[in-house]
N, C-alpha and C. Protein backbone atom coordinates (compact mmCIF):
# COMPACT_ATOMS: atom_id res chain seq x y z
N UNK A 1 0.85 -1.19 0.00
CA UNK A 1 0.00 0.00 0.00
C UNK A 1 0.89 1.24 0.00
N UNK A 2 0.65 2.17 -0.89
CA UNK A 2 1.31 3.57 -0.89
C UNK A 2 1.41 4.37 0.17
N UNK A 3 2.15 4.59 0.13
CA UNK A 3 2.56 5.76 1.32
C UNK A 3 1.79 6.87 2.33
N UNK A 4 1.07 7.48 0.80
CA UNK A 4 0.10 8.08 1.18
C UNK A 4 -1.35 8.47 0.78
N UNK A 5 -1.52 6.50 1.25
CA UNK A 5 -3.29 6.61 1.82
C UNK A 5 -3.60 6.37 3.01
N UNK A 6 -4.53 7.76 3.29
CA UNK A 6 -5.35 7.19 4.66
C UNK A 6 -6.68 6.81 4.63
N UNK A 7 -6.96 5.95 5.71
CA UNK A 7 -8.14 5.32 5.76
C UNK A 7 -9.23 6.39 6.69
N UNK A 8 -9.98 6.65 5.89
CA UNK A 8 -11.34 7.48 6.74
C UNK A 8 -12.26 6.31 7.15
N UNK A 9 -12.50 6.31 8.69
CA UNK A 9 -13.37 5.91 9.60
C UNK A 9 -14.71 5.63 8.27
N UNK A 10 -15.30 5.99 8.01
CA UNK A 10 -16.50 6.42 7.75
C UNK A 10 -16.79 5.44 6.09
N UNK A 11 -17.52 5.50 5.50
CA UNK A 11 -18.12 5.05 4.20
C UNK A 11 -19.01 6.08 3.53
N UNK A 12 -19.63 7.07 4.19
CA UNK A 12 -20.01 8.48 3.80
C UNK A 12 -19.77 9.20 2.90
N UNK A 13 -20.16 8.77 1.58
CA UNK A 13 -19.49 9.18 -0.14
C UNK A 13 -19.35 10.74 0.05
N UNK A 14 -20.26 11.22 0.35
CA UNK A 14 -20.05 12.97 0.55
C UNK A 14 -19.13 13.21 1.61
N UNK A 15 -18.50 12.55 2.37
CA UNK A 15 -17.43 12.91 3.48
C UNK A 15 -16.22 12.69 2.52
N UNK A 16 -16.24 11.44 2.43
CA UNK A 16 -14.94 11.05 1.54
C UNK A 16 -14.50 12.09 0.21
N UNK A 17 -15.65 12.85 -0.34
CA UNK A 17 -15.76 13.14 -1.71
C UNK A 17 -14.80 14.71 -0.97
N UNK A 18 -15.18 14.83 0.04
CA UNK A 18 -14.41 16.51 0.44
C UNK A 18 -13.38 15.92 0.94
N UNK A 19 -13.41 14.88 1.73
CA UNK A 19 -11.62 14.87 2.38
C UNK A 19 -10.50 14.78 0.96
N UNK A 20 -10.93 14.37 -0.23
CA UNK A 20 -10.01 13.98 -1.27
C UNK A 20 -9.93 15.44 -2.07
N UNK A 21 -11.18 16.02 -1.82
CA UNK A 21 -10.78 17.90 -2.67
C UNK A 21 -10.48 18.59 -1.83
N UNK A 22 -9.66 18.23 -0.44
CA UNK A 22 -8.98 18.99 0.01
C UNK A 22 -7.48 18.59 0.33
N UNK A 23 -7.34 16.80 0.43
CA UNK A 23 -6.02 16.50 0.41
C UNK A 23 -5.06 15.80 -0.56
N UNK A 24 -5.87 16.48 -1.67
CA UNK A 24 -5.30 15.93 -2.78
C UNK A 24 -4.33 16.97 -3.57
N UNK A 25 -3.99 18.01 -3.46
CA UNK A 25 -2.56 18.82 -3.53
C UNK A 25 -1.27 18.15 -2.79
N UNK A 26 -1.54 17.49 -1.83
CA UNK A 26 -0.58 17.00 -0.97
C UNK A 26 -0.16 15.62 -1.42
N UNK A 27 -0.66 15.05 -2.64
CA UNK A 27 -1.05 13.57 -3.28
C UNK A 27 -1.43 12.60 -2.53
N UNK A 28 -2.48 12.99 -1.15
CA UNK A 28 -2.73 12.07 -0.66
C UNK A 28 -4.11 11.15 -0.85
N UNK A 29 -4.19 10.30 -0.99
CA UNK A 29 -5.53 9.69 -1.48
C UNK A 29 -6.36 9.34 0.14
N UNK A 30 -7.59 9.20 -0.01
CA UNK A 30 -8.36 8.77 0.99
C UNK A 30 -9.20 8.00 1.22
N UNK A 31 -9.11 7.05 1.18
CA UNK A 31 -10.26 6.12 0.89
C UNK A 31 -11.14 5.38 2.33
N UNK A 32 -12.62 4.98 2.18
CA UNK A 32 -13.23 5.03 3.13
C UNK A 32 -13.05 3.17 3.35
N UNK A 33 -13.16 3.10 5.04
CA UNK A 33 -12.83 1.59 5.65
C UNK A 33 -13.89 0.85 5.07
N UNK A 34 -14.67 0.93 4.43
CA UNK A 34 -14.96 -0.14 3.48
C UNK A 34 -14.50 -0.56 2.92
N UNK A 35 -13.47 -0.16 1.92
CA UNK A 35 -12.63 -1.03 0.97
C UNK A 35 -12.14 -1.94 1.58
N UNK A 36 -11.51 -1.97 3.18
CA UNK A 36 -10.91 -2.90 3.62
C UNK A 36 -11.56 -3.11 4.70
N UNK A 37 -12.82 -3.75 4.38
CA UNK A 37 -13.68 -4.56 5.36
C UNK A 37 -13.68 -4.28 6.71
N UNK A 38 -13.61 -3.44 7.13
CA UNK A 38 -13.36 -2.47 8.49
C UNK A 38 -14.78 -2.96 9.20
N UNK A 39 -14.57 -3.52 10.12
CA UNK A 39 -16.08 -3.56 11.09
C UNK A 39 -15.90 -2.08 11.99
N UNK A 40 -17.31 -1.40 11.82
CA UNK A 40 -17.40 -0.10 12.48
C UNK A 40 -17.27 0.04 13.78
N UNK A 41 -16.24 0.58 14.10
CA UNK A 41 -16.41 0.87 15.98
C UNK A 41 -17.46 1.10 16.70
N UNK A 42 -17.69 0.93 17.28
CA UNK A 42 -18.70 1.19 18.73
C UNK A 42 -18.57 2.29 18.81
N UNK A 43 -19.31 3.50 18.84
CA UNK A 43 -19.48 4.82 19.43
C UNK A 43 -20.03 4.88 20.69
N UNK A 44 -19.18 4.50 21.37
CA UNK A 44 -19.41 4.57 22.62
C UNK A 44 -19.08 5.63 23.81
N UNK A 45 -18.29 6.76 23.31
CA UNK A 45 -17.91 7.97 23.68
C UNK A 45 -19.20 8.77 24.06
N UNK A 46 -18.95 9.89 24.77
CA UNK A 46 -20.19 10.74 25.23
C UNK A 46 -19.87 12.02 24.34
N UNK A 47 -18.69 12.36 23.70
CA UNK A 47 -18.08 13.44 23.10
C UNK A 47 -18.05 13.18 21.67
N UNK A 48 -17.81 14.06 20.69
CA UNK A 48 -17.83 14.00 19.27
C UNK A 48 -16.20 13.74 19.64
N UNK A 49 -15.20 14.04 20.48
CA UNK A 49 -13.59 13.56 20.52
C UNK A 49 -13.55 12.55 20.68
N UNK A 50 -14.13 11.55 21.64
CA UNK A 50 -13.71 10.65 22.28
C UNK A 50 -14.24 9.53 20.68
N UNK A 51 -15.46 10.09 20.29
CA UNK A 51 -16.06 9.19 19.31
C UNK A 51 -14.90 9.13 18.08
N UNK A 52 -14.45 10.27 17.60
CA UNK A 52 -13.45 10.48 16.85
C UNK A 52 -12.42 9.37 16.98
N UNK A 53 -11.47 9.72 18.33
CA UNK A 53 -10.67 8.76 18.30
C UNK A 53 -11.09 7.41 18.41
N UNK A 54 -11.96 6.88 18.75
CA UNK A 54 -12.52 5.57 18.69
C UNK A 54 -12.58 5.00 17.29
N UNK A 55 -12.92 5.84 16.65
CA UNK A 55 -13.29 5.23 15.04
C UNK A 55 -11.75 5.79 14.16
N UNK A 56 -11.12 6.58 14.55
CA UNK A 56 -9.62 5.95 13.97
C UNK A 56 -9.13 5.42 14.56
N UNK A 57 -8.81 4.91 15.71
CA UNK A 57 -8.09 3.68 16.25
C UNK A 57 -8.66 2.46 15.93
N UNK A 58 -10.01 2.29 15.61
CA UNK A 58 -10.49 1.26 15.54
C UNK A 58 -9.91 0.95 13.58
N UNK A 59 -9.91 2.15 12.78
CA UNK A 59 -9.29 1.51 11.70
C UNK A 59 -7.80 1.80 11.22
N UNK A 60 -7.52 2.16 11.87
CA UNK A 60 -5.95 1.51 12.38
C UNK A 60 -5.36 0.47 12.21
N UNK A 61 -6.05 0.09 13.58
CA UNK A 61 -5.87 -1.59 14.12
C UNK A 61 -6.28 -2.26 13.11
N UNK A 62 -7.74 -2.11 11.96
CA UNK A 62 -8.10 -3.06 11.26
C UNK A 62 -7.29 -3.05 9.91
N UNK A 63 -6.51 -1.80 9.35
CA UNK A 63 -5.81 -1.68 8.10
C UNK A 63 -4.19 -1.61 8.18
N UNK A 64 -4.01 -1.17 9.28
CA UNK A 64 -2.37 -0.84 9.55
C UNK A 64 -2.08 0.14 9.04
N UNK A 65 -2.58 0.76 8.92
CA UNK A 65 -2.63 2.48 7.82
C UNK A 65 -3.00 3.12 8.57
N UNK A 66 -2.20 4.76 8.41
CA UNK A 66 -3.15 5.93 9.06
C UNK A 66 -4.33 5.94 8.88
N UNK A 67 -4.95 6.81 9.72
CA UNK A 67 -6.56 7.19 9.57
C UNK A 67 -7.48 8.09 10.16
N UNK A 68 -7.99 8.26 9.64
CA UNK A 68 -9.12 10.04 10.50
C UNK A 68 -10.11 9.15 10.70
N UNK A 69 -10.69 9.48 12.11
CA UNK A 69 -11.83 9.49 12.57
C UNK A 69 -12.88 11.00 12.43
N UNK A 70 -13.99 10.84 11.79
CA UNK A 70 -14.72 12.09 11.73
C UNK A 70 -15.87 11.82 12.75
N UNK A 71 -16.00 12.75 13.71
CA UNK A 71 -17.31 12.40 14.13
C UNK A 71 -17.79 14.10 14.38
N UNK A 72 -19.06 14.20 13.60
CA UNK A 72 -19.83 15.68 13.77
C UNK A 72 -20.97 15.34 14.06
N UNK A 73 -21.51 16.48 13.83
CA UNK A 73 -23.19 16.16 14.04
C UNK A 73 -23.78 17.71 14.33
N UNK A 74 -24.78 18.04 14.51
CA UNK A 74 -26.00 19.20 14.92
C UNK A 74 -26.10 19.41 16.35
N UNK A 75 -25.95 20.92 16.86
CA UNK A 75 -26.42 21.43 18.11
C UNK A 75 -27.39 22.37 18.25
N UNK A 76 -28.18 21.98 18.17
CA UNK A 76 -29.49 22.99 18.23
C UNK A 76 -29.77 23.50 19.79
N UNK A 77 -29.34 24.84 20.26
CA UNK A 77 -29.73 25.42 21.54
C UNK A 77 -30.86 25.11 22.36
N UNK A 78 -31.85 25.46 21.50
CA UNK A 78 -33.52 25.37 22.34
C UNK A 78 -33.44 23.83 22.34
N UNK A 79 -32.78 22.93 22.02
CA UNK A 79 -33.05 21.53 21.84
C UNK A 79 -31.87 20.81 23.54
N UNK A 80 -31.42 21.81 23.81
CA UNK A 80 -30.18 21.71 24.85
C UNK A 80 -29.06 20.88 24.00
N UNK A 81 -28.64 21.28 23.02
CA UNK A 81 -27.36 20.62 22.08
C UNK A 81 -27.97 19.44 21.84
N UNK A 82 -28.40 18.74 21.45
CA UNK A 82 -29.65 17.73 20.80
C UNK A 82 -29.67 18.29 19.34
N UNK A 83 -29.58 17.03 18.51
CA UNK A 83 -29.16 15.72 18.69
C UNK A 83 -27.57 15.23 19.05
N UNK A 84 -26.49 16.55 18.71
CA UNK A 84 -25.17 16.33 19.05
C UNK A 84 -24.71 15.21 18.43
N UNK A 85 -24.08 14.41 19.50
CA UNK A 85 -23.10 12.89 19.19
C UNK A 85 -24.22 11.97 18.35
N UNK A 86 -25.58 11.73 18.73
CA UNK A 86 -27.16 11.32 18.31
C UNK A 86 -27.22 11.59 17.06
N UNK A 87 -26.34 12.36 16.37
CA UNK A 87 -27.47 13.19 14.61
C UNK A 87 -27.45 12.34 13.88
N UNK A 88 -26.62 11.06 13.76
CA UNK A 88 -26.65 10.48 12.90
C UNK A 88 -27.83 9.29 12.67
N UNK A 89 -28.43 9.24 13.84
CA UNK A 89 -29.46 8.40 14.40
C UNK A 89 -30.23 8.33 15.25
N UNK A 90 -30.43 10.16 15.07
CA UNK A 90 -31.35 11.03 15.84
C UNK A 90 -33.11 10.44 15.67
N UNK A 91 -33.82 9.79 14.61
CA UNK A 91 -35.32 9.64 14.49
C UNK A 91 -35.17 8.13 14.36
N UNK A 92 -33.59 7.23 14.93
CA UNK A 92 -33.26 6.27 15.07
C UNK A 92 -32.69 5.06 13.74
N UNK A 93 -33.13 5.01 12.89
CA UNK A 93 -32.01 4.58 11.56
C UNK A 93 -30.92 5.39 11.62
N UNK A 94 -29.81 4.83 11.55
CA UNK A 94 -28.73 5.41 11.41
C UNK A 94 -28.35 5.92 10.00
N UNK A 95 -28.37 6.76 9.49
CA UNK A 95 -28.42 7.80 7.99
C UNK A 95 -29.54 7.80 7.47
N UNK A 96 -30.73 8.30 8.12
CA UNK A 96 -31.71 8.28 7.37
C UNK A 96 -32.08 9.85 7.47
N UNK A 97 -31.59 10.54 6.64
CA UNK A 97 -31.75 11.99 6.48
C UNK A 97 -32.79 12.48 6.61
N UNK A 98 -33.48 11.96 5.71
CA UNK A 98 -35.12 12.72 5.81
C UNK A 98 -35.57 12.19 7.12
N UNK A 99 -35.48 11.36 7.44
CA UNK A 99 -36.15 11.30 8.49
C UNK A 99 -35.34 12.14 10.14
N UNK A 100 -34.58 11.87 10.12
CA UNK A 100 -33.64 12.99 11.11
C UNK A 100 -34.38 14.64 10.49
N UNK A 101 -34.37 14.91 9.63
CA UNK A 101 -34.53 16.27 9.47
C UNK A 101 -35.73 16.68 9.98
N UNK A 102 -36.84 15.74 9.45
CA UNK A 102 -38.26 15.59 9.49
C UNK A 102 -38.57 16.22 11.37
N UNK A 103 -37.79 14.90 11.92
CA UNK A 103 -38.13 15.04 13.16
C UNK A 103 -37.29 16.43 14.01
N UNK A 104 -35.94 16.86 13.51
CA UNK A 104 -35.60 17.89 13.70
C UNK A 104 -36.67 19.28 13.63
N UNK A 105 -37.51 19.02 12.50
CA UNK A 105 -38.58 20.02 12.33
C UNK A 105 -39.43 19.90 12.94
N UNK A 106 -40.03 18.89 13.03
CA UNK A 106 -41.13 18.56 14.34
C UNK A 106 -41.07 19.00 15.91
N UNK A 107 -39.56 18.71 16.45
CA UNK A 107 -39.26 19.42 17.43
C UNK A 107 -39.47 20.74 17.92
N UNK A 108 -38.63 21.59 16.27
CA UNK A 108 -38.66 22.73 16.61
C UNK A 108 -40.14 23.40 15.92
N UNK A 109 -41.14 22.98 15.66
CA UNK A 109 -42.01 23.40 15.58
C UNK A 109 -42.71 24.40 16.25
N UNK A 110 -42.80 25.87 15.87
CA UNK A 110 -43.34 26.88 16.67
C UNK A 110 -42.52 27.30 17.68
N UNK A 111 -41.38 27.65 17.34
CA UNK A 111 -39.98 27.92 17.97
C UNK A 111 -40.05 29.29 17.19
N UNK A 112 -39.93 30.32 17.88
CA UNK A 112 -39.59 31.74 17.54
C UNK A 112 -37.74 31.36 16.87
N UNK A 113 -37.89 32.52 15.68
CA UNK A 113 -36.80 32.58 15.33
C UNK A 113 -35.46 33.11 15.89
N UNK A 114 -35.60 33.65 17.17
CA UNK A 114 -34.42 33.60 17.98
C UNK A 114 -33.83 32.98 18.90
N UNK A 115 -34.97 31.94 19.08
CA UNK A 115 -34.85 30.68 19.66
C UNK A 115 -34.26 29.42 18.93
N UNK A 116 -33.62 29.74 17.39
CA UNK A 116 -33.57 28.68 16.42
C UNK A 116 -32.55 28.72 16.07
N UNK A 117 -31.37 28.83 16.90
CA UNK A 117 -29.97 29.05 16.96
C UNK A 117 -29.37 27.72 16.67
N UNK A 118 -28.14 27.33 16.16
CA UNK A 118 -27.41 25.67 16.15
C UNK A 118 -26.45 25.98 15.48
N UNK A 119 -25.27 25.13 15.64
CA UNK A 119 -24.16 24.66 15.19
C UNK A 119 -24.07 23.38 14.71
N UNK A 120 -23.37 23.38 13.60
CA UNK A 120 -22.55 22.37 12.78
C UNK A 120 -21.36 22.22 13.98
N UNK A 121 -21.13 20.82 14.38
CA UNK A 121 -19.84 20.61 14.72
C UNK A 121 -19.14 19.23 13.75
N UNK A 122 -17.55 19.95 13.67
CA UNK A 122 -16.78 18.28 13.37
C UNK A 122 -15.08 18.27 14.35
N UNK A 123 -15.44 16.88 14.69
CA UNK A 123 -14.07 16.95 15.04
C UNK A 123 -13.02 16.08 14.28
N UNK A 124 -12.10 15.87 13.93
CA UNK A 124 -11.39 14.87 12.96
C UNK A 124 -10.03 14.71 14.22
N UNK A 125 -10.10 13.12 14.38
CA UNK A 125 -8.63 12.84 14.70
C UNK A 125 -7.70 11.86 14.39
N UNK A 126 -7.00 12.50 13.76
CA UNK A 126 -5.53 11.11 13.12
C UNK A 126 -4.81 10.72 13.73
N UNK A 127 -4.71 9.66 13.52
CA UNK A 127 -3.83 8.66 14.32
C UNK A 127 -3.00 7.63 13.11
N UNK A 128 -1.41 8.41 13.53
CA UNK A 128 -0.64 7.37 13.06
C UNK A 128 -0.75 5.90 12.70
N UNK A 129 -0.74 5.64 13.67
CA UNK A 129 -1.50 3.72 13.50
C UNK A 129 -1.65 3.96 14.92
N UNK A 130 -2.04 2.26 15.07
CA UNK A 130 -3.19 1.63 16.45
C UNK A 130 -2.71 2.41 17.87
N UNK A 131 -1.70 2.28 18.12
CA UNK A 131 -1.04 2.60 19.78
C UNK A 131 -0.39 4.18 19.35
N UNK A 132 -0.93 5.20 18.46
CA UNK A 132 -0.31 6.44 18.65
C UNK A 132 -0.63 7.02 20.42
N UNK A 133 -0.06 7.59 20.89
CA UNK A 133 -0.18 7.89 21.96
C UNK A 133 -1.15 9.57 22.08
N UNK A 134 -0.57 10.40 21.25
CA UNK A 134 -1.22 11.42 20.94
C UNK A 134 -1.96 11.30 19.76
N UNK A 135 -2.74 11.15 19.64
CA UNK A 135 -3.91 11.55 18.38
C UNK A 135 -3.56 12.60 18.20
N UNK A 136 -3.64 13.51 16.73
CA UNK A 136 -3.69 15.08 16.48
C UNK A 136 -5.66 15.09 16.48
N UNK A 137 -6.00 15.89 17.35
CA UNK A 137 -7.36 16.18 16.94
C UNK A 137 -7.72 17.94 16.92
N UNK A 138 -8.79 17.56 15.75
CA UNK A 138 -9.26 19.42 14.81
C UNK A 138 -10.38 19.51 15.06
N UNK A 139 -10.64 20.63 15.40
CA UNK A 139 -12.13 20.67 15.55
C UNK A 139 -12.67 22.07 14.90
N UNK A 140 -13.50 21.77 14.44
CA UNK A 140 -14.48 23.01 13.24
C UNK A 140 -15.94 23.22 13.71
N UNK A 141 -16.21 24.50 13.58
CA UNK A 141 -17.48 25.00 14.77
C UNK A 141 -18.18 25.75 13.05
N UNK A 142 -19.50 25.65 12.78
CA UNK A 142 -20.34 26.29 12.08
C UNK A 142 -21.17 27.12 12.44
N UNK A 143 -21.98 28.05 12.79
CA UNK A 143 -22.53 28.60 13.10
C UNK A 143 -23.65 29.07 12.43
N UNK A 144 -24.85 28.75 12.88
CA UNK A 144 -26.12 29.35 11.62
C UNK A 144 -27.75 29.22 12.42
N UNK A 145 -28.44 28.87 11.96
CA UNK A 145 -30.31 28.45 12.87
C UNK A 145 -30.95 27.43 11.92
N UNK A 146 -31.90 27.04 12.45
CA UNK A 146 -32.54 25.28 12.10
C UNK A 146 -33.95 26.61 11.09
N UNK A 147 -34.44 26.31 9.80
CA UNK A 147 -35.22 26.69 9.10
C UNK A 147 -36.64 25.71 10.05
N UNK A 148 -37.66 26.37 9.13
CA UNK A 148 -38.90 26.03 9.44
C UNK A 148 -39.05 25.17 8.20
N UNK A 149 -38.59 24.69 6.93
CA UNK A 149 -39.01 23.87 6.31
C UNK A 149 -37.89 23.65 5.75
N UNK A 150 -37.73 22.39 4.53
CA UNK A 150 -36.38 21.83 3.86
C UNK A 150 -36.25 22.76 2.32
N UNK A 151 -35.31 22.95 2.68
CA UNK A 151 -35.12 24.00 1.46
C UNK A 151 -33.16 23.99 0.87
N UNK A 152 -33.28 23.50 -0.27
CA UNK A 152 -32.25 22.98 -1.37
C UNK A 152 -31.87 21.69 -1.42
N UNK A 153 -31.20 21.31 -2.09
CA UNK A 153 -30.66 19.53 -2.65
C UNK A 153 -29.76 19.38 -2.85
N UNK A 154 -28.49 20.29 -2.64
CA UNK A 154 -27.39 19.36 -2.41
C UNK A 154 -26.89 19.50 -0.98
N UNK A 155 -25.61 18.88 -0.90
CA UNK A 155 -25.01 18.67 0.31
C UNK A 155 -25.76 16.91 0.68
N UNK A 156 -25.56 17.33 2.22
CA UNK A 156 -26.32 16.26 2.64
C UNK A 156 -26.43 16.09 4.19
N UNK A 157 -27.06 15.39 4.74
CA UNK A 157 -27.50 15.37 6.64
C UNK A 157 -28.12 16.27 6.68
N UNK A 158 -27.87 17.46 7.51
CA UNK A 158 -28.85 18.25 8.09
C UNK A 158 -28.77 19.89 7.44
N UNK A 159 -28.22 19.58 6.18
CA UNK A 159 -28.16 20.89 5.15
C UNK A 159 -29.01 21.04 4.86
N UNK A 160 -29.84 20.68 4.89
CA UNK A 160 -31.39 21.40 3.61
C UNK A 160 -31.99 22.36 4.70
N UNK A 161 -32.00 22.25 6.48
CA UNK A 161 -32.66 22.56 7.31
C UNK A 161 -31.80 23.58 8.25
N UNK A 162 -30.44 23.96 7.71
CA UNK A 162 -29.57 24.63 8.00
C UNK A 162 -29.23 25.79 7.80
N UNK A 163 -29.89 27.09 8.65
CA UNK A 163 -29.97 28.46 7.61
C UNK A 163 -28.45 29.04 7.70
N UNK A 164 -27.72 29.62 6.89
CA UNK A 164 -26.66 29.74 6.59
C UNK A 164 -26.79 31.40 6.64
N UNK A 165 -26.66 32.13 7.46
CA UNK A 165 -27.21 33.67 7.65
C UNK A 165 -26.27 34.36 6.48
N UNK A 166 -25.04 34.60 6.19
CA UNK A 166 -24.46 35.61 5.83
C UNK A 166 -24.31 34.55 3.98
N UNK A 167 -24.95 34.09 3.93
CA UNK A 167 -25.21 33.66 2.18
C UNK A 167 -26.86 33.84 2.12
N UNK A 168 -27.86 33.84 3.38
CA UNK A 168 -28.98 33.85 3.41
C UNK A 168 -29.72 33.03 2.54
N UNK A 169 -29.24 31.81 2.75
CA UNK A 169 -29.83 30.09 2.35
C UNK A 169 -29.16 29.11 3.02
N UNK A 170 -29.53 28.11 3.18
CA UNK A 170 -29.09 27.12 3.60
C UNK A 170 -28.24 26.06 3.22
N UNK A 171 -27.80 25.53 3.87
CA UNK A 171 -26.22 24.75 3.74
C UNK A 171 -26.22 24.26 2.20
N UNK A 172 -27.65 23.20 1.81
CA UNK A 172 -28.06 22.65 0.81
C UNK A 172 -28.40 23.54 -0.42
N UNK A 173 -28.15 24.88 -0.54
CA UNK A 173 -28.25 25.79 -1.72
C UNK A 173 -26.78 26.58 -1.60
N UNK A 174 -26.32 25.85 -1.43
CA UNK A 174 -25.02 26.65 -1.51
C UNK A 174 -24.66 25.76 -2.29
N UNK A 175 -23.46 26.00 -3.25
CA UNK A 175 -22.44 25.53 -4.21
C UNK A 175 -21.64 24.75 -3.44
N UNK A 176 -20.69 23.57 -4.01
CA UNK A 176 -19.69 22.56 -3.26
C UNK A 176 -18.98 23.76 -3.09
N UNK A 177 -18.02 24.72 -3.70
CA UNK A 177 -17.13 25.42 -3.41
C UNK A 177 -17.50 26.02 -2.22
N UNK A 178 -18.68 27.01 -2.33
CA UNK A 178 -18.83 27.55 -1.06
C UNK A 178 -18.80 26.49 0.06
N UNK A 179 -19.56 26.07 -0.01
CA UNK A 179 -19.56 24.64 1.21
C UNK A 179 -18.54 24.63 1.62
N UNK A 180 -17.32 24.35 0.76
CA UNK A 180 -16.19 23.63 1.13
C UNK A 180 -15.48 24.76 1.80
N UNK A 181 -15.48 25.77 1.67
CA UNK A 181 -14.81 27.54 2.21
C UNK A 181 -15.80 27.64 3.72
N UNK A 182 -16.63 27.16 3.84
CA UNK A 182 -17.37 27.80 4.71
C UNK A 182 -17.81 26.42 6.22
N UNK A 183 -17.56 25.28 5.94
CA UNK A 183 -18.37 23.93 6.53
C UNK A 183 -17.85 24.23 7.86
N UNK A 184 -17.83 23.59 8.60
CA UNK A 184 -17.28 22.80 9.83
C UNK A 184 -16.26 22.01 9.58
N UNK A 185 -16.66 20.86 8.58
CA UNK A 185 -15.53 19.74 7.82
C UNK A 185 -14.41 20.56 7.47
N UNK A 186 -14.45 21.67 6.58
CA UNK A 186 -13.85 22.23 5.84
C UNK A 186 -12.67 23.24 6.95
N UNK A 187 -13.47 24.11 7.91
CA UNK A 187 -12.63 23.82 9.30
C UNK A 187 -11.40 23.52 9.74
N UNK A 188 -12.32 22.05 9.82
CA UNK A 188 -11.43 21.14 10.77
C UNK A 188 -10.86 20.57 9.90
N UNK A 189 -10.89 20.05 8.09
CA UNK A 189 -9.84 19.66 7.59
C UNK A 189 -8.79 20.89 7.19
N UNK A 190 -9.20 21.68 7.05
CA UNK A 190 -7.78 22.86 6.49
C UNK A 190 -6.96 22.96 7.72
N UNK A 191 -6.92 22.85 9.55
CA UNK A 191 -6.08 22.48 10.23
C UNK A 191 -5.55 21.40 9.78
N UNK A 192 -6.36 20.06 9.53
CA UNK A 192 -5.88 18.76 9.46
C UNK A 192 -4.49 19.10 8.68
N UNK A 193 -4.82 19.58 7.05
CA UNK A 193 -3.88 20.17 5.89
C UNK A 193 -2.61 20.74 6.53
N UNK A 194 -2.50 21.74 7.06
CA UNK A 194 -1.76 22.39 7.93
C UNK A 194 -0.74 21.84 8.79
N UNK A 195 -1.35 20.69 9.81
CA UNK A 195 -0.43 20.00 10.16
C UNK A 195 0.54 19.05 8.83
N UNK A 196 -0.69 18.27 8.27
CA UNK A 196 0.10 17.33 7.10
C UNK A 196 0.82 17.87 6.37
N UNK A 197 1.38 19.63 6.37
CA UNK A 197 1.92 20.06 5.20
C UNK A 197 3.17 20.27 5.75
N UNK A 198 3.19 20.68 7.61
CA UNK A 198 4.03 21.27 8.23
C UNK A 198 4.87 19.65 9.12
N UNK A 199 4.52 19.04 8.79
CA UNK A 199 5.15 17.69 10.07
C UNK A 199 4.71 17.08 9.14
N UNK A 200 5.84 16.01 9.69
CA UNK A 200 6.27 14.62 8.83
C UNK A 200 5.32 13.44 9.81
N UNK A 201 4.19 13.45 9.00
CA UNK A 201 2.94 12.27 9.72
C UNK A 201 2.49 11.01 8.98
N UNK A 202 3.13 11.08 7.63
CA UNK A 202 3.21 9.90 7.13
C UNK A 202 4.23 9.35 6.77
């Protein structure tokens, strides 16, 4: 195996599709622990960190290759940070978008708009292989409010329901470029970049 591929935690075609248009100046490829039959870690952490490092150590150990753990998700204020570490299997299927969103809206149903505050969070942490002692972990904060209905089609998770104030639309009507200038992911991978450009980690 080449030098420089890392293994992303995740199988998430739209995760994978940005970690590679952002670390691919550096020629690094990224490919998701599916290719190599990765059984998914246990998220058993109470933190989007602890979950992080869990799911790159866990494919680590299973590939022998570096690897990022991503773990983000939605904080909606009036919700008390709900769904958080949960977003991914917030209305209980685990990636079932519409339905997470659905019930995201249901919640906030009849929620004054200054009450409809939330954050995008991601945290990403790499780990050399299995027994690194220090993980490098990044963390990327979004900032925006939960809409009253689903509005645009791309992106994906909890973008369509994500008002994006200073483009004045939501995550899901924005362009990949913007997205990618503006995310949480985007964030926390341009630290990631930063370190990988400045230290010798592979």
């Amino acid at each position: 195996m080449m030098k420089n591929t890392i293994v992303l935690a995740s199988d998430n075609a739209g995760k994978i599709q940005e970690f590679n248009e952002m670390l691919h100046e550096l020629g690094i490829e990224v490919k998701p622990q599916g290719e190599f039959n990765v059984t998914e870690a246990e998220e058993t952490g109470l933190t989007f960190i602890e979950n992080a490092i869990l799911k790159a150590r866990n494919a680590c150990a299973q590939t022998g290759l570096p690897a990022i753990g991503d773990d983000s998700g939605i904080e909606v204020d009036y919700l008390q940070g709900a769904p958080g570490i949960y977003s991914a299997r917030f209305a209980g299927e685990h990636g079932n978008n519409a339905a997470n969103n659905d019930l995201l809206l249901e919640k906030m149903q009849g929620v004054p708009t200054e009450q409809r505050s939330a954050r995008f969070q991601c945290v990403l942490a790499f780990m050399r292989h299995e027994n690194d002692p220090t993980p490098l972990v990044f963390q990327g904060t979004w900032e925006g409010s939960i809409l009253t209905e689903i509005q645009g089609k791309h992106g994906f998770g909890y973008d369509p329901v994500f008002y994006v104030a200073d483009r004045d639309c939501s995550a899901a009507m924005l362009t990949k470029d913007e997205k990618n200038s503006l995310s949480h992911r985007s964030i926390a991978l341009k630290q990631l970049l930063d370190a990988l450009r400045t230290r010798d980690l592979l």
